[in-house]
C-alpha atoms as a PDB file:
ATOM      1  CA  UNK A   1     -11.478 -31.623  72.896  1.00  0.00           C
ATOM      2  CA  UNK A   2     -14.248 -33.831  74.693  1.00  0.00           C
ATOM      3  CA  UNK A   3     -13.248 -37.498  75.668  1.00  0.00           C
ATOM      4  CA  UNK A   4     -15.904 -39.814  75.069  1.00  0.00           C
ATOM      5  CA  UNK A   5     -16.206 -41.899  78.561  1.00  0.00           C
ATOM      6  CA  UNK A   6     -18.532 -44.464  77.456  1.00  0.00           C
ATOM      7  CA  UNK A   7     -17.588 -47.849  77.091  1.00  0.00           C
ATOM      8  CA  UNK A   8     -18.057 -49.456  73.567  1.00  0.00           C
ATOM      9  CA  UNK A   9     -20.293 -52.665  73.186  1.00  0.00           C
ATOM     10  CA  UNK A  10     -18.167 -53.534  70.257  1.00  0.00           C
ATOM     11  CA  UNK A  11     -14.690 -55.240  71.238  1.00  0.00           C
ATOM     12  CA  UNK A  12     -12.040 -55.547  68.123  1.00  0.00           C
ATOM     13  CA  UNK A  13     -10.361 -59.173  67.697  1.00  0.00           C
ATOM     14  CA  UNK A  14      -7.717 -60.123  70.257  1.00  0.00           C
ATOM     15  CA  UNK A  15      -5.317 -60.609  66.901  1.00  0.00           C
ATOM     16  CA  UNK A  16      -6.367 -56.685  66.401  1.00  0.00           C
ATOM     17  CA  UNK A  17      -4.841 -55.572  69.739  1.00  0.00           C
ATOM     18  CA  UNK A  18      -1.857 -57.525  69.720  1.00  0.00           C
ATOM     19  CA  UNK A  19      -1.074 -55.915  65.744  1.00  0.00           C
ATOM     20  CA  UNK A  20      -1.684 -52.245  67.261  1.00  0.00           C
ATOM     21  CA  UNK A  21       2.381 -50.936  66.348  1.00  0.00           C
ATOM     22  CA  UNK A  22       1.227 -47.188  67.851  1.00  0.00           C
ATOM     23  CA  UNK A  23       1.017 -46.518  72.168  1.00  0.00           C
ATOM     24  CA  UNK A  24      -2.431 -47.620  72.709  1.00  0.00           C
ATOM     25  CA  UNK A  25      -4.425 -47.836  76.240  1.00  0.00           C
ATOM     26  CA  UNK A  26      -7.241 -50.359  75.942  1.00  0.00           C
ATOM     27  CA  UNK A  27      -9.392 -49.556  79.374  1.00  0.00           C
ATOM     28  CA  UNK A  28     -12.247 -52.526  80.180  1.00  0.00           C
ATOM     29  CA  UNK A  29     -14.929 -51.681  82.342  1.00  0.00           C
ATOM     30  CA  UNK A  30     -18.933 -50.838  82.300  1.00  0.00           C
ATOM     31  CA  UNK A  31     -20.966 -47.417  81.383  1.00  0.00           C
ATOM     32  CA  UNK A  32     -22.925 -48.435  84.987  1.00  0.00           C
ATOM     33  CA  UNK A  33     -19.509 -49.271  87.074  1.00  0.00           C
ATOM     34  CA  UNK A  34     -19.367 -46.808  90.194  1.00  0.00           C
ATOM     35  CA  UNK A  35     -15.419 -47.163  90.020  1.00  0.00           C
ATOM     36  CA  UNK A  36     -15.538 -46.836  86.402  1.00  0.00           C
ATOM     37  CA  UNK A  37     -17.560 -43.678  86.566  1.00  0.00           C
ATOM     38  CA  UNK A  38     -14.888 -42.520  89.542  1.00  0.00           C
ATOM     39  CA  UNK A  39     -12.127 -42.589  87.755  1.00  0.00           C
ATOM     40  CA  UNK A  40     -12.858 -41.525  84.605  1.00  0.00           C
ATOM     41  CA  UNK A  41     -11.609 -37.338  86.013  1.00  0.00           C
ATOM     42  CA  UNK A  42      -8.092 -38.960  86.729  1.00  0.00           C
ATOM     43  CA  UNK A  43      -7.694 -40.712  83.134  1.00  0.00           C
ATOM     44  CA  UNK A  44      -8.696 -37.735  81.509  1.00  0.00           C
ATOM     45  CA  UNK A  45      -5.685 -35.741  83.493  1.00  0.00           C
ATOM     46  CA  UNK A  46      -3.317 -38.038  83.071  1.00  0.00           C
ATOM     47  CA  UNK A  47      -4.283 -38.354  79.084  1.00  0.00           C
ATOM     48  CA  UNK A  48      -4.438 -34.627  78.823  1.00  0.00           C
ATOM     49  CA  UNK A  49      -0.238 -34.862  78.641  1.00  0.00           C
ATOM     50  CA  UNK A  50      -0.393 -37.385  76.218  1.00  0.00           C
ATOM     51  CA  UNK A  51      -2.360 -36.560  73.214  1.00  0.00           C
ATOM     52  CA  UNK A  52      -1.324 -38.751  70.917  1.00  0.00           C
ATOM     53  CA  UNK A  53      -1.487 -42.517  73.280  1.00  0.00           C
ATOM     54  CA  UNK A  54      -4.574 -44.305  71.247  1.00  0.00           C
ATOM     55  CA  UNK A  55      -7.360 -44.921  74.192  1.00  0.00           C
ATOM     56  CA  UNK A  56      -9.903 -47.511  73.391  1.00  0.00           C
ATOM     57  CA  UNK A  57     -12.765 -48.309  75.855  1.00  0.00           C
ATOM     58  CA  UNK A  58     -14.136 -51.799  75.538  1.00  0.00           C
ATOM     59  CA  UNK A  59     -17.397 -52.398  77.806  1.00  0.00           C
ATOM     60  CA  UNK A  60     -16.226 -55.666  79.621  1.00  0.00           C
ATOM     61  CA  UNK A  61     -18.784 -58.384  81.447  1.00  0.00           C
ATOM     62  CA  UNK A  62     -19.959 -61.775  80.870  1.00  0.00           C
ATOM     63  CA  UNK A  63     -19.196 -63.712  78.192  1.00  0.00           C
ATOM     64  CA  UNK A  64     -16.716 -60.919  76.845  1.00  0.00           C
ATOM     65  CA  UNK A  65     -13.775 -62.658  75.338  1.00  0.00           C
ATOM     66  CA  UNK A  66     -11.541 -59.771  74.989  1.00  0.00           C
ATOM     67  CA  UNK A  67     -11.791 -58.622  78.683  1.00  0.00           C
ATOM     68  CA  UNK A  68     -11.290 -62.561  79.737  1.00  0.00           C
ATOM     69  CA  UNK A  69      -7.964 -63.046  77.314  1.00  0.00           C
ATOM     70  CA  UNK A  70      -6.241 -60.377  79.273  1.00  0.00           C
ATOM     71  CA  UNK A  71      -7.442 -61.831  82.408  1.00  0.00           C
ATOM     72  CA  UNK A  72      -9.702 -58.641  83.317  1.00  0.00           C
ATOM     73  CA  UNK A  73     -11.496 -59.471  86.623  1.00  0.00           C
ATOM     74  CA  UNK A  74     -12.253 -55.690  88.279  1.00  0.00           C
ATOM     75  CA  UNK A  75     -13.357 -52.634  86.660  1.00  0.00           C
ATOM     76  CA  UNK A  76     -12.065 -50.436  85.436  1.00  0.00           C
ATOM     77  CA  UNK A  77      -8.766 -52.124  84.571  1.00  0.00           C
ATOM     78  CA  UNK A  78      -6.088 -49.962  81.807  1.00  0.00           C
ATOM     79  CA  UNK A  79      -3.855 -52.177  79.902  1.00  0.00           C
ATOM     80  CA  UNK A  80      -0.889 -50.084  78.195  1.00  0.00           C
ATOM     81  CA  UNK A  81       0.374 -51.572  75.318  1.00  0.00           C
ATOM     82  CA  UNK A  82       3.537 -50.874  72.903  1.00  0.00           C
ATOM     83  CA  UNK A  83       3.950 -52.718  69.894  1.00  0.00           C
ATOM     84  CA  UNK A  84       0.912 -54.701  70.803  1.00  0.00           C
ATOM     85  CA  UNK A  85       2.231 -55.984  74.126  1.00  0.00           C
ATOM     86  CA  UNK A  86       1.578 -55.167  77.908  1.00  0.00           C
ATOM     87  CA  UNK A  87       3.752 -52.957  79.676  1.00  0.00           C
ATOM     88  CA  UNK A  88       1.522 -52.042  82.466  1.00  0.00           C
ATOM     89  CA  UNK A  89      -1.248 -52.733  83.849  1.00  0.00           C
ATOM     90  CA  UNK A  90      -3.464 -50.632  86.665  1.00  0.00           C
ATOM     91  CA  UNK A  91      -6.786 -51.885  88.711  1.00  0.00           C
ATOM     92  CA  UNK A  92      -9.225 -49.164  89.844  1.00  0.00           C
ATOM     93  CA  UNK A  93      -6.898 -46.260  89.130  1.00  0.00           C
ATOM     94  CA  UNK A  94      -7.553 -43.539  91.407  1.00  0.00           C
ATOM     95  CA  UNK A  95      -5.301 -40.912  90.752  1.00  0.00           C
ATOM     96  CA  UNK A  96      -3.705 -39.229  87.523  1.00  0.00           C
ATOM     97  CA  UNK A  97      -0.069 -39.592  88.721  1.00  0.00           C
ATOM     98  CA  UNK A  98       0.008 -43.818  88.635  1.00  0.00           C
ATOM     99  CA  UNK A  99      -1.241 -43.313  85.167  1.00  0.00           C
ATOM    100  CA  UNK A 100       0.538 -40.785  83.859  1.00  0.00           C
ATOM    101  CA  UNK A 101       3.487 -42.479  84.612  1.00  0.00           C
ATOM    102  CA  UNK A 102       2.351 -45.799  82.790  1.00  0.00           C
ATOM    103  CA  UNK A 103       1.529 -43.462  80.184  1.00  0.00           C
ATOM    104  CA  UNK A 104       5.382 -42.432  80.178  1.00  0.00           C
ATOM    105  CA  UNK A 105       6.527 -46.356  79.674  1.00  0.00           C
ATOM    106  CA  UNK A 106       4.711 -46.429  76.483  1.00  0.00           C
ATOM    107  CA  UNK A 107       4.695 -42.642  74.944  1.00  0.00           C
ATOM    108  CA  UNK A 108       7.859 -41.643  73.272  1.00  0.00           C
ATOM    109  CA  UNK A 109       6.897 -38.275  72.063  1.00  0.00           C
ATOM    110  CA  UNK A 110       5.787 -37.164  75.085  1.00  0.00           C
END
């Protein structure tokens, strides 16, 4: 399967997140972000083990009200969510291991 690694310009409702029952990932950054771009290899690893963890990739910037009510200030940031509240939380991931175990805090059937 192919992950799609671009960011969408389309953010749901904050009320939308915080409703989401199933493991979900919500990852903020930009399609243009260096760091974004970097680690992009490593969250496709670590996701590889966990099929069924709901990713959503919200572009983030200026005037984005999603990325600012979860207090996003560096890219990419990976907000791990069960039951439609924060577990964990990782900055500029760089490898697979720090997110495949955040991954394990929300994922029960893995």
């Amino acid at each position: 399967m192919t992950t799609n690694t671009a960011y969408s310009a389309t953010a749901p409702d904050r009320t939308e997140i915080d409703a989401l029952q199933a493991p979900t990932v919500v990852e903020f950054g930009a399609n243009w972000c260096g760091y974004c771009q970097a680690a992009q290899a490593p969250i496709a690893a670590a996701f590889a083990r966990h099929p069924g963890v709901r990713h959503i990739r919200i572009e983030d910037g200026k005037g984005r009200k999603l990325g600012r009510s979860f207090g996003v200030k560096l890219w990419p940031t990976l907000i791990f969510l069960n039951e439609g509240r924060e577990v964990a939380r990782l900055v500029r991931p760089v490898e697979a291991k720090a997110i495949a175990e955040a991954l394990a805090r929300i994922d029960t059937e893995a």
